[in-house]
C-alpha atoms as a PDB file:
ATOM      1  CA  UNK A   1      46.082 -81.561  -6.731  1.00  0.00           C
ATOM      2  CA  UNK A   2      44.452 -83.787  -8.858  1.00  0.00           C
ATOM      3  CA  UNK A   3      40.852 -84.012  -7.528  1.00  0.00           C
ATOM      4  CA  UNK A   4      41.030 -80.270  -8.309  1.00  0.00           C
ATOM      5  CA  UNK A   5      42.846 -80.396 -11.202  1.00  0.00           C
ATOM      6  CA  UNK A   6      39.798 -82.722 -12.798  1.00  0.00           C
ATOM      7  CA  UNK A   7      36.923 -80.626 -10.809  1.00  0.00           C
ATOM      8  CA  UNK A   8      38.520 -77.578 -12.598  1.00  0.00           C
ATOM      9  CA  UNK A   9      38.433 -79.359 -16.012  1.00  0.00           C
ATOM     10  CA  UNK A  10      34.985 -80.423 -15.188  1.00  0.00           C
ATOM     11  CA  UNK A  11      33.786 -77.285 -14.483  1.00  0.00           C
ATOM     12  CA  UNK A  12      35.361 -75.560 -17.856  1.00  0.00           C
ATOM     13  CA  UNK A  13      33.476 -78.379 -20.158  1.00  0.00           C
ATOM     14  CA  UNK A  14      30.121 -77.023 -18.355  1.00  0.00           C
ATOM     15  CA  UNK A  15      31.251 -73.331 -19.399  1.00  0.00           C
ATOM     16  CA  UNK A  16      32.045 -74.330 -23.033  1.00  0.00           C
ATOM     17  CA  UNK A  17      29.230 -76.760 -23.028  1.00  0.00           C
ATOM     18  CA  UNK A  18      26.536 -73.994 -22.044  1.00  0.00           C
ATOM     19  CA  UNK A  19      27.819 -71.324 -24.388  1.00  0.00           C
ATOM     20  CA  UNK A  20      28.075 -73.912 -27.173  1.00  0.00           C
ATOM     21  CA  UNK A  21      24.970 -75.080 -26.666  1.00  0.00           C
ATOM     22  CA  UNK A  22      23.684 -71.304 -26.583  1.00  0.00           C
ATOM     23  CA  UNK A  23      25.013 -70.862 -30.267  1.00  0.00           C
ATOM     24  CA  UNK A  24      23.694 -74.002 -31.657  1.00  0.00           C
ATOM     25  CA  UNK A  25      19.995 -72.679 -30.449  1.00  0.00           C
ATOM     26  CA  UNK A  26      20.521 -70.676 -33.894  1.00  0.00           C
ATOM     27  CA  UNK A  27      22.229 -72.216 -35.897  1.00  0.00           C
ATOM     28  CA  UNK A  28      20.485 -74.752 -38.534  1.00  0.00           C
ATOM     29  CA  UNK A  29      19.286 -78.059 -37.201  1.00  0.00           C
ATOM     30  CA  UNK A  30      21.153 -81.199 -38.166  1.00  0.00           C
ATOM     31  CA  UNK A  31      19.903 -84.437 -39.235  1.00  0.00           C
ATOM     32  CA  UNK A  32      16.312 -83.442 -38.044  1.00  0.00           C
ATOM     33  CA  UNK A  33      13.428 -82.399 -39.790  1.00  0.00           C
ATOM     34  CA  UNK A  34      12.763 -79.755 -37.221  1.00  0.00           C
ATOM     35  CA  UNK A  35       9.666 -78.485 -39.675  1.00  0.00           C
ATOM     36  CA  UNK A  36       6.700 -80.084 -41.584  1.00  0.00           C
ATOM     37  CA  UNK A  37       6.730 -80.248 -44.641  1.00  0.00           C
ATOM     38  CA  UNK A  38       6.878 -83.125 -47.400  1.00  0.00           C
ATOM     39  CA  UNK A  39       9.409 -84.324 -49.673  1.00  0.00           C
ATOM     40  CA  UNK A  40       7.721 -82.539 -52.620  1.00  0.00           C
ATOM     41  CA  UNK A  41       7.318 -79.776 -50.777  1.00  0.00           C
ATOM     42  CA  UNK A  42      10.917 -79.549 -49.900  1.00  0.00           C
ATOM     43  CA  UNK A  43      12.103 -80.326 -53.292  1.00  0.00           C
ATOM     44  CA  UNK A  44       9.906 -77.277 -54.466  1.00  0.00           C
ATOM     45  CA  UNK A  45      11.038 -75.212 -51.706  1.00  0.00           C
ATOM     46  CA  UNK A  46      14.598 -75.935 -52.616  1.00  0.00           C
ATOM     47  CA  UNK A  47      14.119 -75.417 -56.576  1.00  0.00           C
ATOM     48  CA  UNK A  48      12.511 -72.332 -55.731  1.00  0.00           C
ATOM     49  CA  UNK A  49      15.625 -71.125 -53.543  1.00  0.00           C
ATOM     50  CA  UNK A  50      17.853 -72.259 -56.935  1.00  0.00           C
ATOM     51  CA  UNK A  51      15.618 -70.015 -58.916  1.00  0.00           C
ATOM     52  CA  UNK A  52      16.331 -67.188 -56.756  1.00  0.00           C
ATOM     53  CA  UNK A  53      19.792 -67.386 -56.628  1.00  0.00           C
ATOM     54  CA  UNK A  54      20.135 -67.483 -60.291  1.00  0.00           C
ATOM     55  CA  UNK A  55      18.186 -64.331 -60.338  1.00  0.00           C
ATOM     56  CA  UNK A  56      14.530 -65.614 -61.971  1.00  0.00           C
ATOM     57  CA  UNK A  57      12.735 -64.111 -59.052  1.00  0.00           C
ATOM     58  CA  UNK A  58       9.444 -64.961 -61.225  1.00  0.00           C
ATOM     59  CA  UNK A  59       9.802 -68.589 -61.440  1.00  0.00           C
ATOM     60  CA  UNK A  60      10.966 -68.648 -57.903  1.00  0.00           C
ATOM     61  CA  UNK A  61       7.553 -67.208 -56.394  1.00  0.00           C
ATOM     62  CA  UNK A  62       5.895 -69.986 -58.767  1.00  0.00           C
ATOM     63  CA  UNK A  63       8.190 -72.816 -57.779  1.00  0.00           C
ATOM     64  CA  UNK A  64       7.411 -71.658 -53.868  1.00  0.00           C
ATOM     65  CA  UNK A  65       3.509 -71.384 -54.938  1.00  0.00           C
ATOM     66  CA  UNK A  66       3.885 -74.863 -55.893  1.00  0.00           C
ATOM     67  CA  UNK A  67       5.853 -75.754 -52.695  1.00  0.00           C
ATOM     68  CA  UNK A  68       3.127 -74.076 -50.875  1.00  0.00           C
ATOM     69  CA  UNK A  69       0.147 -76.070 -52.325  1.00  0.00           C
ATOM     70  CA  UNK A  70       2.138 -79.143 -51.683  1.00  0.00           C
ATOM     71  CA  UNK A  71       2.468 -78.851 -47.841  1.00  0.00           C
ATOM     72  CA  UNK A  72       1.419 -75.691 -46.378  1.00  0.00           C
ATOM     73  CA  UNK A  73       2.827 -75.788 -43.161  1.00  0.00           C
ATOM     74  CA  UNK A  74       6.458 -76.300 -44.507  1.00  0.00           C
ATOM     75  CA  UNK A  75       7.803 -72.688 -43.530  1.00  0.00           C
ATOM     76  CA  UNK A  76      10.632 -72.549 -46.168  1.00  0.00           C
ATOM     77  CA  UNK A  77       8.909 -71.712 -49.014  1.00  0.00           C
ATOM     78  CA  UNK A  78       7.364 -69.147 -47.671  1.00  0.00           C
ATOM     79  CA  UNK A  79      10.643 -67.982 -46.748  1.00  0.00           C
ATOM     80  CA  UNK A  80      11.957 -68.242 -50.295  1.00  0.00           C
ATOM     81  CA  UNK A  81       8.544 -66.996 -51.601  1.00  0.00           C
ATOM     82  CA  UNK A  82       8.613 -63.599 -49.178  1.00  0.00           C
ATOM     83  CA  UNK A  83      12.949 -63.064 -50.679  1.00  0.00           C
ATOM     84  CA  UNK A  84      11.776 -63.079 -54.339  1.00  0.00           C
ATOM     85  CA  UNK A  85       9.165 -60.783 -53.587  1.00  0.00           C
ATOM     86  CA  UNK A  86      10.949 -58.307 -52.087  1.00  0.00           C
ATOM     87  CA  UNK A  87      13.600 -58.574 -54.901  1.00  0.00           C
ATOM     88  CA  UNK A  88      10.723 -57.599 -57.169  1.00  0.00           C
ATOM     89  CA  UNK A  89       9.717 -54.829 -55.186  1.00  0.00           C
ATOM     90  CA  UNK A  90       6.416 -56.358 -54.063  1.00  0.00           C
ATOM     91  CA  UNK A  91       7.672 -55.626 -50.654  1.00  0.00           C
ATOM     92  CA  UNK A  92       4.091 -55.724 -48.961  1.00  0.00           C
ATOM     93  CA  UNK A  93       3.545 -59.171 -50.873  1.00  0.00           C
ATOM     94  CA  UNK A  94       7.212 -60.220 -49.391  1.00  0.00           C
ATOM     95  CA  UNK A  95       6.144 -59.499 -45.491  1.00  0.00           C
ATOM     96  CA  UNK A  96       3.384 -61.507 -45.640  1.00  0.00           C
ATOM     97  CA  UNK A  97       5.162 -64.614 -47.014  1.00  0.00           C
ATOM     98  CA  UNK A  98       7.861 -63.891 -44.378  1.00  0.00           C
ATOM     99  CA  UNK A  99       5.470 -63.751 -41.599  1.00  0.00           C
ATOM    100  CA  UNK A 100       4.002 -66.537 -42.731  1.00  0.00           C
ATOM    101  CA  UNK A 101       7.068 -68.528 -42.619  1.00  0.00           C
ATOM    102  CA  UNK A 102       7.870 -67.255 -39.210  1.00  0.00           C
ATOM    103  CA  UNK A 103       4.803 -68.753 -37.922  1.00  0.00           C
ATOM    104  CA  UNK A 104       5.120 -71.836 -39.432  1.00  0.00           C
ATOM    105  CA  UNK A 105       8.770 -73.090 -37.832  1.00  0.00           C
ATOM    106  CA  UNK A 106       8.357 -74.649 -34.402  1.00  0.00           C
ATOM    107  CA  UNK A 107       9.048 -72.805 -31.457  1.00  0.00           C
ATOM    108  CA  UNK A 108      12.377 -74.712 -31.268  1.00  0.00           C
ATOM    109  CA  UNK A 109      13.848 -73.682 -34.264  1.00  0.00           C
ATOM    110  CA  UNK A 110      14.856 -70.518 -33.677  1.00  0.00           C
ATOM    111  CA  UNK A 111      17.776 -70.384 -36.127  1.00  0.00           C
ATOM    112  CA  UNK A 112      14.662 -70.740 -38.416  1.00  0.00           C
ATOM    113  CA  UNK A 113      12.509 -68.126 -37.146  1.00  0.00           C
ATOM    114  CA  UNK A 114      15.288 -65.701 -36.924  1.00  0.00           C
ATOM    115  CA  UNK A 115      16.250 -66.303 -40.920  1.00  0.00           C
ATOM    116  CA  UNK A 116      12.100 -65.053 -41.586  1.00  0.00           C
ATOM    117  CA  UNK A 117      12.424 -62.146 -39.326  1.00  0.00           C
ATOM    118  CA  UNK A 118      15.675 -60.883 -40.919  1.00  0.00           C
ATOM    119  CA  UNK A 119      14.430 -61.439 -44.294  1.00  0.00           C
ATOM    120  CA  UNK A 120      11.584 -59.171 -43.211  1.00  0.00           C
ATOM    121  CA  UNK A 121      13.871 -56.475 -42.136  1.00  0.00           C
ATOM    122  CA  UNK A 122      15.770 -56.811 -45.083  1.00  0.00           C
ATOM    123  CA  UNK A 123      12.589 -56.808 -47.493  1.00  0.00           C
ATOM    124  CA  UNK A 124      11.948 -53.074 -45.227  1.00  0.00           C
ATOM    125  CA  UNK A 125      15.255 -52.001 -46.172  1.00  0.00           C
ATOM    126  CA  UNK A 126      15.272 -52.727 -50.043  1.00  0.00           C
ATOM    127  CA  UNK A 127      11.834 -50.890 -50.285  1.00  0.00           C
ATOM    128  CA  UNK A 128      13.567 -47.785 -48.130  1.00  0.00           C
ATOM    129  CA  UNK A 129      10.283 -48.359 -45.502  1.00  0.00           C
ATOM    130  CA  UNK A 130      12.981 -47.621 -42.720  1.00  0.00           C
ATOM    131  CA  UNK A 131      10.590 -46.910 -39.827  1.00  0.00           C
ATOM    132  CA  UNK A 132       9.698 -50.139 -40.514  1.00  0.00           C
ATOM    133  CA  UNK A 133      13.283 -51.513 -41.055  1.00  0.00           C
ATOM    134  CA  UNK A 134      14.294 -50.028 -37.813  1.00  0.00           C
ATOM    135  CA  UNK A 135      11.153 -52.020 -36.119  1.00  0.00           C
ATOM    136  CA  UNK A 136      11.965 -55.319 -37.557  1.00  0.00           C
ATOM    137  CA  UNK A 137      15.432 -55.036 -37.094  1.00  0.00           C
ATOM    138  CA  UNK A 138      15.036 -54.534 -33.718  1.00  0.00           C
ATOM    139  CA  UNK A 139      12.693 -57.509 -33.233  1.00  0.00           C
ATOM    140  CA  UNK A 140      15.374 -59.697 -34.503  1.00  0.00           C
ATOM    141  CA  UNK A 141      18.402 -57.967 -32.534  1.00  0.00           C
ATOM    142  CA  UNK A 142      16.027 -58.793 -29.768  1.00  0.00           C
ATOM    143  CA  UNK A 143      14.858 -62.691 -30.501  1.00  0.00           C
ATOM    144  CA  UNK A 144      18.848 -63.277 -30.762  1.00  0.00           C
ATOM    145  CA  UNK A 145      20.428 -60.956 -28.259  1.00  0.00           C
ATOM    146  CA  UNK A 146      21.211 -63.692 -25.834  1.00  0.00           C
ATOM    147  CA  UNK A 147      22.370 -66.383 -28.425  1.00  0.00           C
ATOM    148  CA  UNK A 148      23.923 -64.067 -30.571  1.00  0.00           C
ATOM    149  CA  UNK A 149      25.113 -60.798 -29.958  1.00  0.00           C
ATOM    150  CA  UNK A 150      27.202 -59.651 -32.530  1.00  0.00           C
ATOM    151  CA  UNK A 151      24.397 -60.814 -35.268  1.00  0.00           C
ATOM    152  CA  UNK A 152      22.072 -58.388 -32.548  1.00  0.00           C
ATOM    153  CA  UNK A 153      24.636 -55.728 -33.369  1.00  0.00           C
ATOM    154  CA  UNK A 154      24.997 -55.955 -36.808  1.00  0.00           C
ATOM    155  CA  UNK A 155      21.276 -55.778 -37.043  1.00  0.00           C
ATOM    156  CA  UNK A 156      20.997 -52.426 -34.910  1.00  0.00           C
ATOM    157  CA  UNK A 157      24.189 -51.204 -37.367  1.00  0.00           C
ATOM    158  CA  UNK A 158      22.280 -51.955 -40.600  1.00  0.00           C
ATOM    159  CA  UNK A 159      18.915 -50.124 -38.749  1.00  0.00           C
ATOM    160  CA  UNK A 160      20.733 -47.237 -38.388  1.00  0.00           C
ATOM    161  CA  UNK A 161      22.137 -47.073 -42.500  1.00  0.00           C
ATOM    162  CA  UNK A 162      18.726 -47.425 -43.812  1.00  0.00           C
ATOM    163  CA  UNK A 163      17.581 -44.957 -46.527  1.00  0.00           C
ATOM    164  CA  UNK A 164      14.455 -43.760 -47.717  1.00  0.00           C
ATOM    165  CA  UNK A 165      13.534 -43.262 -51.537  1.00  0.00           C
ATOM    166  CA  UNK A 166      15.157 -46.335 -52.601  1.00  0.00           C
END
């Protein structure tokens, strides 16, 4: 009884093991600096998020310029760049920061990568460019399917309530 008791308890920390370790492929790394990018450029980065937040979109996309110059492969403020942009309706402007940002975050960090390519369905939305909104949501219901499905559904939910002539 107890061998199988343990070889039972064994085999249900490999079950919760795998599906936690599923999860975690999107969620934020911790106490790893999964992406380039230098302390300036990070401070920047984050300044520029702050900016946001508060609502001074403008100073944002300088803050991120400056984030930018300082380390150019750091994806984030690209990221934060591409979410001011759309917020000030320069929604082509916005995609290109966004893919940009996608590209820059390692293949590993997908949590990353899936935070650009929401942002870019997002930016679609806001502007009311829902073929494309429909196309980009998809991509990301697809990149996070297996990790994530309700995040995959919620994404195909919001595809389907997008409106033109926003």
């Amino acid at each position: 009884m107890r061998r199988w008791a343990s070889g039972f308890l064994a085999v249900g920390l490999a079950v919760v093991s795998a599906r936690t370790a599923r999860a975690d492929e999107l969620r934020p790394p911790q106490n790893v600096n999964a992406e380039p990018g230098n302390r300036q450029s990070s401070v920047l980065a984050s300044q520029a998020a702050t900016a946001d937040m508060k609502g001074q979109k403008q100073q944002a996309v300088e803050l991120a310029n400056q984030a930018i110059r300082a380390d150019p492969r750091n994806p984030w403020p690209y990221y934060d760049k591409g979410m001011a942009l759309a917020s000030l309706g320069e929604t082509d402007a916005a995609i290109a920061a966004l893919n940009a940002a996608e590209q820059r975050f390692t293949p590993s960090d997908r949590w990353g990568r899936s935070v650009a390519m929401y942002g870019r369905a997002n930016a679609f939305t806001r502007a009311g460019r829902c073929v494309e909104a429909v196309q980009a949501f998809s991509d990301y219901a697809a990149f996070v399917q297996k990790d994530d499905p309700r995040s995959a559904e919620m994404a195909r939910r919001y595809a389907m309530n997008c409106k033109t002539g926003k």
